[in-house]
Protein backbone atom coordinates (compact mmCIF):
# COMPACT_ATOMS: atom_id res chain seq x y z
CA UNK A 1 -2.46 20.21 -29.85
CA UNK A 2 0.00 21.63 -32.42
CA UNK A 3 3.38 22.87 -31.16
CA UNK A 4 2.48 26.28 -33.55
CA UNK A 5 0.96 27.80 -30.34
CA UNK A 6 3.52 29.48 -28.33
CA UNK A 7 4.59 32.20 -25.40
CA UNK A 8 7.90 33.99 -26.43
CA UNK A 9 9.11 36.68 -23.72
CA UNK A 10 13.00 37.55 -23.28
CA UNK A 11 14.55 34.28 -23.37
CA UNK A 12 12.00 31.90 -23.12
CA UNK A 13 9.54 30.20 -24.97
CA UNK A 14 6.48 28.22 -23.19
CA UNK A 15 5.16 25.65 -26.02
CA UNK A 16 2.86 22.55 -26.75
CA UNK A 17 5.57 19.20 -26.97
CA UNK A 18 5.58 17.74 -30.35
CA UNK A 19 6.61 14.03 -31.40
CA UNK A 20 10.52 15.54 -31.18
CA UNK A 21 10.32 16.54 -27.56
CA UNK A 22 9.94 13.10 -25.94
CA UNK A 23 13.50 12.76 -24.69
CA UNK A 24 13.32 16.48 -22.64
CA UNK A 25 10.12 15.60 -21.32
CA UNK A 26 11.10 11.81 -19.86
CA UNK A 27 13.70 14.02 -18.72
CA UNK A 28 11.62 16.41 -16.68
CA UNK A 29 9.07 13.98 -15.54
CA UNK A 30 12.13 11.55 -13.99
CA UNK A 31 13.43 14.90 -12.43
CA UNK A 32 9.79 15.44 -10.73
CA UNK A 33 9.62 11.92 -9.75
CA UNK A 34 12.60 11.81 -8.07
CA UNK A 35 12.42 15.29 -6.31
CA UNK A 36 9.14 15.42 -5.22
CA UNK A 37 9.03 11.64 -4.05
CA UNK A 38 6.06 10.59 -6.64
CA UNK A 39 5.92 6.89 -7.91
CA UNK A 40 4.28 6.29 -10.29
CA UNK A 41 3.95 2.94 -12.47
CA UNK A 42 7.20 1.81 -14.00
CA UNK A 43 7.12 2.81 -17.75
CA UNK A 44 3.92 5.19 -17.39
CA UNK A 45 5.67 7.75 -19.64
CA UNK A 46 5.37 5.48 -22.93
CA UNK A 47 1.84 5.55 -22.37
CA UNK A 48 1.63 9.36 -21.18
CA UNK A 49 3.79 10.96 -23.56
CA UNK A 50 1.57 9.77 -26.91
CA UNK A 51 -1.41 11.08 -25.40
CA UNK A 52 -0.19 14.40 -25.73
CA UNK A 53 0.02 14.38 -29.50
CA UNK A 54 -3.40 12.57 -29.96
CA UNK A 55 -5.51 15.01 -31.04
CA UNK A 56 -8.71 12.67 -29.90
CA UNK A 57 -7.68 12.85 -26.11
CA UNK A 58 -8.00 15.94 -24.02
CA UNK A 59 -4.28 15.96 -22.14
CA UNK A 60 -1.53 18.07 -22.81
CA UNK A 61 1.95 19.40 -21.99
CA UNK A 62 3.88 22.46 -22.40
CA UNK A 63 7.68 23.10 -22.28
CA UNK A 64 9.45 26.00 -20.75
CA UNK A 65 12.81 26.44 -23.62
CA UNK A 66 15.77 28.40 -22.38
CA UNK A 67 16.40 30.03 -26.18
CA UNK A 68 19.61 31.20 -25.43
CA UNK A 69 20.81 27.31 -23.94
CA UNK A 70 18.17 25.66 -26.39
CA UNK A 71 16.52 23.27 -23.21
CA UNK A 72 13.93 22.60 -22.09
CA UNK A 73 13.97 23.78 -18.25
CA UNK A 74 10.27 22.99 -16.89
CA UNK A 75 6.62 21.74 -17.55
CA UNK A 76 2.85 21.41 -17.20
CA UNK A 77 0.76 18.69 -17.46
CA UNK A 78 -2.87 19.51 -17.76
CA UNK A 79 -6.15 17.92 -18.82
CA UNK A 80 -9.56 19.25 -19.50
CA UNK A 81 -12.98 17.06 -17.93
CA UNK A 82 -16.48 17.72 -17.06
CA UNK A 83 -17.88 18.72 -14.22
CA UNK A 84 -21.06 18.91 -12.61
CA UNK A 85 -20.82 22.49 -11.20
CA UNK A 86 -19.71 24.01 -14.46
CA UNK A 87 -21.45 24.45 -18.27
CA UNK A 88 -18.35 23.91 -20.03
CA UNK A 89 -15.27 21.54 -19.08
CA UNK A 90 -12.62 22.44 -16.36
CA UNK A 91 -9.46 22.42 -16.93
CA UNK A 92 -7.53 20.56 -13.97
CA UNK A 93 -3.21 21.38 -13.94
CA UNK A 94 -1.90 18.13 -13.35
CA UNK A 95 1.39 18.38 -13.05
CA UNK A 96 4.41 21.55 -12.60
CA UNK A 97 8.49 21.14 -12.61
CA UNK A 98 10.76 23.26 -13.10
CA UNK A 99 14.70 22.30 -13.74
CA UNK A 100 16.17 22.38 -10.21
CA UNK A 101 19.00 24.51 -11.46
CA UNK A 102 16.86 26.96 -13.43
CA UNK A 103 14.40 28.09 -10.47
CA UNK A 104 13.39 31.08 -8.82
CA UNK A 105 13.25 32.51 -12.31
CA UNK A 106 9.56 33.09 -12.55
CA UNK A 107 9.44 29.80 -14.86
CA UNK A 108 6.58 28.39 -12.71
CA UNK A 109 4.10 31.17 -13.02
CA UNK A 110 4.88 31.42 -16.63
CA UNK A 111 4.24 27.78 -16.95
CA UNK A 112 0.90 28.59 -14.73
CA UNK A 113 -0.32 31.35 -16.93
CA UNK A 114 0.45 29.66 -20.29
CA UNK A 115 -2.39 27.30 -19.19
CA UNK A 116 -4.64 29.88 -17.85
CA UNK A 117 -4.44 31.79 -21.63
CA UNK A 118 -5.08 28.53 -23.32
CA UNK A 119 -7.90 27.57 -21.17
CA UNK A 120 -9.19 30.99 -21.77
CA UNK A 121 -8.75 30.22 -25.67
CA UNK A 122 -10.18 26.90 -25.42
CA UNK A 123 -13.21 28.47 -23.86
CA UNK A 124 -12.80 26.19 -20.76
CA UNK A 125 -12.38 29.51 -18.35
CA UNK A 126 -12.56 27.25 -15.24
CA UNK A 127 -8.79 26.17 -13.87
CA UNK A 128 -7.81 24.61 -10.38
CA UNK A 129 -5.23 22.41 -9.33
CA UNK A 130 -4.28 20.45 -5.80
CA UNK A 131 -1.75 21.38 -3.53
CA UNK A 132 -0.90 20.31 0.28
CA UNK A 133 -2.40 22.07 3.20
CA UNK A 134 1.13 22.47 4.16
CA UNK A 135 2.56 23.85 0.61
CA UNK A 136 2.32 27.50 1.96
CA UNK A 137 4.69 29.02 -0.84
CA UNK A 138 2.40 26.84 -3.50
CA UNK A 139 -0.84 28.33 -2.22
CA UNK A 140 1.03 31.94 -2.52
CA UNK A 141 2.25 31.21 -5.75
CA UNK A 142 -0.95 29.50 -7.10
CA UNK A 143 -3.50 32.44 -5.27
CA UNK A 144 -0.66 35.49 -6.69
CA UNK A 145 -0.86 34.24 -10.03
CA UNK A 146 -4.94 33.45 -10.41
CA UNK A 147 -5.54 36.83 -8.46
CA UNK A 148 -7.20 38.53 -11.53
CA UNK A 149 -8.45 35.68 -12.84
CA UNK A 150 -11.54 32.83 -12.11
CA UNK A 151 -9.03 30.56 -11.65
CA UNK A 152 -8.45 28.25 -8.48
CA UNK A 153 -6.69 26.52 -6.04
CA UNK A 154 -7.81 23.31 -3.99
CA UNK A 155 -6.40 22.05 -1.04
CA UNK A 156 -5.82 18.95 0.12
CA UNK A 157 -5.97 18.04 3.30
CA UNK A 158 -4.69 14.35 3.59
CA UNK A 159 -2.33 12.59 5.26
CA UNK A 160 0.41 11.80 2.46
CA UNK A 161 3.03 13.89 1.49
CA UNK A 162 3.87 12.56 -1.50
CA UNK A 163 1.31 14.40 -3.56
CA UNK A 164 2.03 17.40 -5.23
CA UNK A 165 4.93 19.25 -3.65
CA UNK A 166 6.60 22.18 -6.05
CA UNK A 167 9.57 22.40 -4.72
CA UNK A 168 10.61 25.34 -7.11
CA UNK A 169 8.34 27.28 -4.47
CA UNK A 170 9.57 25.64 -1.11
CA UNK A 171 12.38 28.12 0.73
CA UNK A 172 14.87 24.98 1.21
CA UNK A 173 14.28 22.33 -0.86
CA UNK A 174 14.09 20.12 2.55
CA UNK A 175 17.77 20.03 2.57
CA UNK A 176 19.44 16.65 4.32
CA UNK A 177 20.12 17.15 8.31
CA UNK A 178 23.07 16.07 9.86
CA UNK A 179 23.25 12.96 11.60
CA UNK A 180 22.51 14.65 15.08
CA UNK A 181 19.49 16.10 13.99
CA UNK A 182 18.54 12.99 11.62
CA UNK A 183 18.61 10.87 15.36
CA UNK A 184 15.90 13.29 16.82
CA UNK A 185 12.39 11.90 16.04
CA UNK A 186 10.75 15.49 15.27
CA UNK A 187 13.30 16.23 12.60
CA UNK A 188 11.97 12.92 10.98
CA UNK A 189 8.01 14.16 10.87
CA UNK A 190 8.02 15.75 7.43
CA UNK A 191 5.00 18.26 8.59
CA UNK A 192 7.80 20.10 11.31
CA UNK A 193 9.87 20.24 8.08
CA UNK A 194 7.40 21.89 6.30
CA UNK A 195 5.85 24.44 8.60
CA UNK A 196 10.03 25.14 9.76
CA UNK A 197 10.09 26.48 5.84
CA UNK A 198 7.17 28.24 6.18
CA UNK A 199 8.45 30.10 9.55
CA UNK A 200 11.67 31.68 7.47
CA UNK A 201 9.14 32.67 4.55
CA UNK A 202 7.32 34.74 7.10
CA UNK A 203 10.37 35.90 8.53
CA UNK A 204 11.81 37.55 5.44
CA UNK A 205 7.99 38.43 4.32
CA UNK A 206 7.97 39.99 7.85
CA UNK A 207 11.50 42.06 7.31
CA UNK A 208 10.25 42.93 3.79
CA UNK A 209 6.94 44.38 4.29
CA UNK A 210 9.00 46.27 7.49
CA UNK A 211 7.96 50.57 6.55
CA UNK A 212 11.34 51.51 6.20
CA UNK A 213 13.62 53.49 3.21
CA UNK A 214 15.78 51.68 1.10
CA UNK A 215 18.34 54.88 1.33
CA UNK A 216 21.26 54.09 4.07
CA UNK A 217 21.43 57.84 4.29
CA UNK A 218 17.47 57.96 5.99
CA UNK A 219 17.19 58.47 9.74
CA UNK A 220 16.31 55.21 11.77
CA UNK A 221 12.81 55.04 12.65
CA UNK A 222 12.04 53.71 15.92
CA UNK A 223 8.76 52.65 15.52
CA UNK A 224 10.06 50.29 13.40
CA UNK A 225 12.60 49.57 14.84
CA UNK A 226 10.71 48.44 18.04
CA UNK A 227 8.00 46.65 15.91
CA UNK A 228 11.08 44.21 14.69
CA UNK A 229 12.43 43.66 18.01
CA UNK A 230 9.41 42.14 19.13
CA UNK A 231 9.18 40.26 16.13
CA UNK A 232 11.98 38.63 16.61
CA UNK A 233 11.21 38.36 20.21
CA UNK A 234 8.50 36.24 18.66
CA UNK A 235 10.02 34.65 16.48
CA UNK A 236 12.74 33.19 18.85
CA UNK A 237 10.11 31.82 21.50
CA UNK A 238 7.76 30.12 19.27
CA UNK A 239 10.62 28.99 16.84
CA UNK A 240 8.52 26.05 14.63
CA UNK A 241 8.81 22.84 16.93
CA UNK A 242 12.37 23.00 17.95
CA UNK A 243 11.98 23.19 21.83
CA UNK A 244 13.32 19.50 22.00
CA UNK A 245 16.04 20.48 20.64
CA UNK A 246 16.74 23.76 22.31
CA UNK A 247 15.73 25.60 18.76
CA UNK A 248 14.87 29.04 20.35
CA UNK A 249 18.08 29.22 22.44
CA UNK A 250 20.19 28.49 19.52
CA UNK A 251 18.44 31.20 17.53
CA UNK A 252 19.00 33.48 20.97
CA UNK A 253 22.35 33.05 20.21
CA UNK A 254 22.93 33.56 17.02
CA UNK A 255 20.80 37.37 17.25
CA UNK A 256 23.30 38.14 20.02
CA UNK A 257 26.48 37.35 18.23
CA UNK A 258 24.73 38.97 15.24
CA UNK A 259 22.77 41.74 15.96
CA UNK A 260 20.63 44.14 13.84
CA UNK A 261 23.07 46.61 12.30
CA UNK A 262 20.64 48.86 11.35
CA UNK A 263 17.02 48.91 10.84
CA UNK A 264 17.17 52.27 9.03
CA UNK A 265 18.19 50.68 5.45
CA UNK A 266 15.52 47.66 4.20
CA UNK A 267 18.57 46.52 1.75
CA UNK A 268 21.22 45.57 4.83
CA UNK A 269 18.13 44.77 6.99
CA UNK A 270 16.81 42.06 4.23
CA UNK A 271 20.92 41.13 4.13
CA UNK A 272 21.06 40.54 7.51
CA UNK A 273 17.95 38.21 7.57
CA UNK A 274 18.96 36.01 5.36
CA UNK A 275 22.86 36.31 7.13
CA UNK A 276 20.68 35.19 10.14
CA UNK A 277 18.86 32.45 8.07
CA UNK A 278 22.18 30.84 7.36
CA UNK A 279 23.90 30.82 10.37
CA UNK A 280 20.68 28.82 11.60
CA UNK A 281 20.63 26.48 8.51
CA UNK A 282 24.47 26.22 9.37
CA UNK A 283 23.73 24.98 13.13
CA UNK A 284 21.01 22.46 11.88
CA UNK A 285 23.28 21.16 9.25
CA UNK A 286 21.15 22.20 6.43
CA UNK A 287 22.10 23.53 2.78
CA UNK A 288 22.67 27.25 2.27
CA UNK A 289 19.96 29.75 1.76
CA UNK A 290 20.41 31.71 -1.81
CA UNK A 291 20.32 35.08 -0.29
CA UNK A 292 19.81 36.75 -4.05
CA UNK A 293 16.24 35.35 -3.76
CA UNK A 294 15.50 37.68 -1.45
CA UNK A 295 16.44 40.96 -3.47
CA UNK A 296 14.57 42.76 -6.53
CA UNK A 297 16.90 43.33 -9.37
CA UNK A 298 16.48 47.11 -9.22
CA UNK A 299 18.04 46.28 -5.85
CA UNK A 300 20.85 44.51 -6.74
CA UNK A 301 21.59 46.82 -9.18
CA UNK A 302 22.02 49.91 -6.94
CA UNK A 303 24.70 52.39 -7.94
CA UNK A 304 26.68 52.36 -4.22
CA UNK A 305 25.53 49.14 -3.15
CA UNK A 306 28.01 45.87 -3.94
CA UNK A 307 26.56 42.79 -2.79
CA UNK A 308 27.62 38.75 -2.71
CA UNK A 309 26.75 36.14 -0.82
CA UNK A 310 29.68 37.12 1.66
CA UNK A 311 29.54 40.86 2.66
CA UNK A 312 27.48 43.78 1.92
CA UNK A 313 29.40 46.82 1.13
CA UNK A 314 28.08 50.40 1.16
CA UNK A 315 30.58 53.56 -0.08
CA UNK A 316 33.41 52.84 2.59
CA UNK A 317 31.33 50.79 5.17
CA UNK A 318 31.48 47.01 5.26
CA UNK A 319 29.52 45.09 7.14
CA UNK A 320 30.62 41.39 7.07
């Protein structure tokens, strides 16, 4: 496929690889192997990568370029085939990565819809991919981007976990434990990991989609005020699979060293959940939550609002 068709938008261009682009790619494919815990045959990128450029065989691969750092920052594989419940081919997205250091960018679902436009062009319409039954933020991801659209996702519903796993679209990355936690049995069952993620995406999707103002200056609303406290009422009983190891109280106790400071403003409300977040990650010995992935950039770019990952300060109030 020539390297001629192209995405440009702000700084970043979404391409076909050409013959040049074999040393970023190699790159980028050892980065998914390693994070996502794929092996796959010793040496399988000298045969993969040539296929690309052979205009005889139906498999290709796109780059995500940062322009203004001139790399290459992510990728999809994809391939078109037959099918017996479709006229024309299918095409099937093989493979997605995105540059550890370069995610939560929106790379991804520019990656995804670069395919979707040139299956469109191709006149193969028909796109689906595989992910996990337990990839929650992958089926979001996959389902938000192919809303409009014929496209697809499949599930898969077996027993490895070393299939598909996008980590640019998993909360924590499946940080390392401690060694007290790497000792307990549960913490070593990669499905609790998995559907622990999942619980703190609904809890900030939860706090998000909370009817409240983001203006400090609004009155507190009780309703929904009450609505959160039995969320988190919730939350801390059925806390994912930590009853062993006394989960729920240790979540008990972080709410009632840190309670809600207000539940009148959605900005220090969304703060405080991921302040929350942390201070569990902290107890569990887990890596620290990026709280700016939880913030809109019209947000974070508020007039009287100064945010880090420390305090939130509002006029003369501070809240640390």
């Amino acid at each position: 496929m020539s390297d001629t068709i192209k995405e440009v938008n702000d700084d970043l261009i979404i391409r076909y690889v050409n013959k040049d682009d074999k040393e970023d790619w190699v790159r980028l494919w050892e980065g998914f192997q390693t994070h996502y815990e794929n092996k796959a045959p010793k040496g399988i990128e000298e045969i993969t990568f040539p296929k690309f450029l052979d205009p005889n065989i139906k498999m290709w691969s796109a780059l995500a370029i940062n322009v203004k750092k001139n790399k290459a920052v992510g990728m999809v594989n994809f391939l078109s085939h037959h099918s017996t419940w479709d006229v024309t081919e299918v095409i099937y997205l093989n493979d997605l990565y995105v540059d550890e250091n370069e995610r939560v960018k929106g790379i991804g679902r520019r990656l995804i819809e670069f395919v979707y436009k040139e299956a469109d062009r191709m006149g193969t319409p028909s796109v689906y991919w595989t992910t996990d039954h337990f990839n929650h933020r992958a089926q979001l991801l996959y389902t938000k981007v192919s809303k409009l659209s014929s496209k697809h996702i499949s599930i898969s519903y077996s027993n490895s976990f070393n299939l598909i796993r996008d980590k640019n679209i998993i909360i924590n990355n499946e940080p390392p434990f401690n060694e007290y936690y790497n000792d307990k049995a549960i913490y070593e069952n990669t499905m609790m990991k998995e559907i622990g993620n999942y619980a703190w995406l609904q809890f900030h999707e939860i706090i998000n989609n909370i009817d409240i103002s983001m203006d400090y200056k609004v009155t507190q609303n009780k309703k929904e005020c009450d609505k959160l406290d039995k969320f988190l009422q919730l939350f801390s009983d059925l806390y994912p699979n930590c009853n062993s190891l006394h989960g729920s109280d240790m979540f008990n106790e972080i709410l009632e060293t840190n309670p809600i400071p207000t539940c009148s403003n959605k900005f220090i409300l969304k703060w405080w959940g991921c302040h929350i977040h942390n201070k569990m990650n902290l107890k569990l010995g887990k890596n620290e939550f990026d709280c700016y992935n939880l913030f809109t950039k019209e947000e974070l770019s508020s007039n009287d609002i100064k945010f880090n990952k420390v305090t939130l300060e509002i006029e003369e109030k501070q809240l640390g």
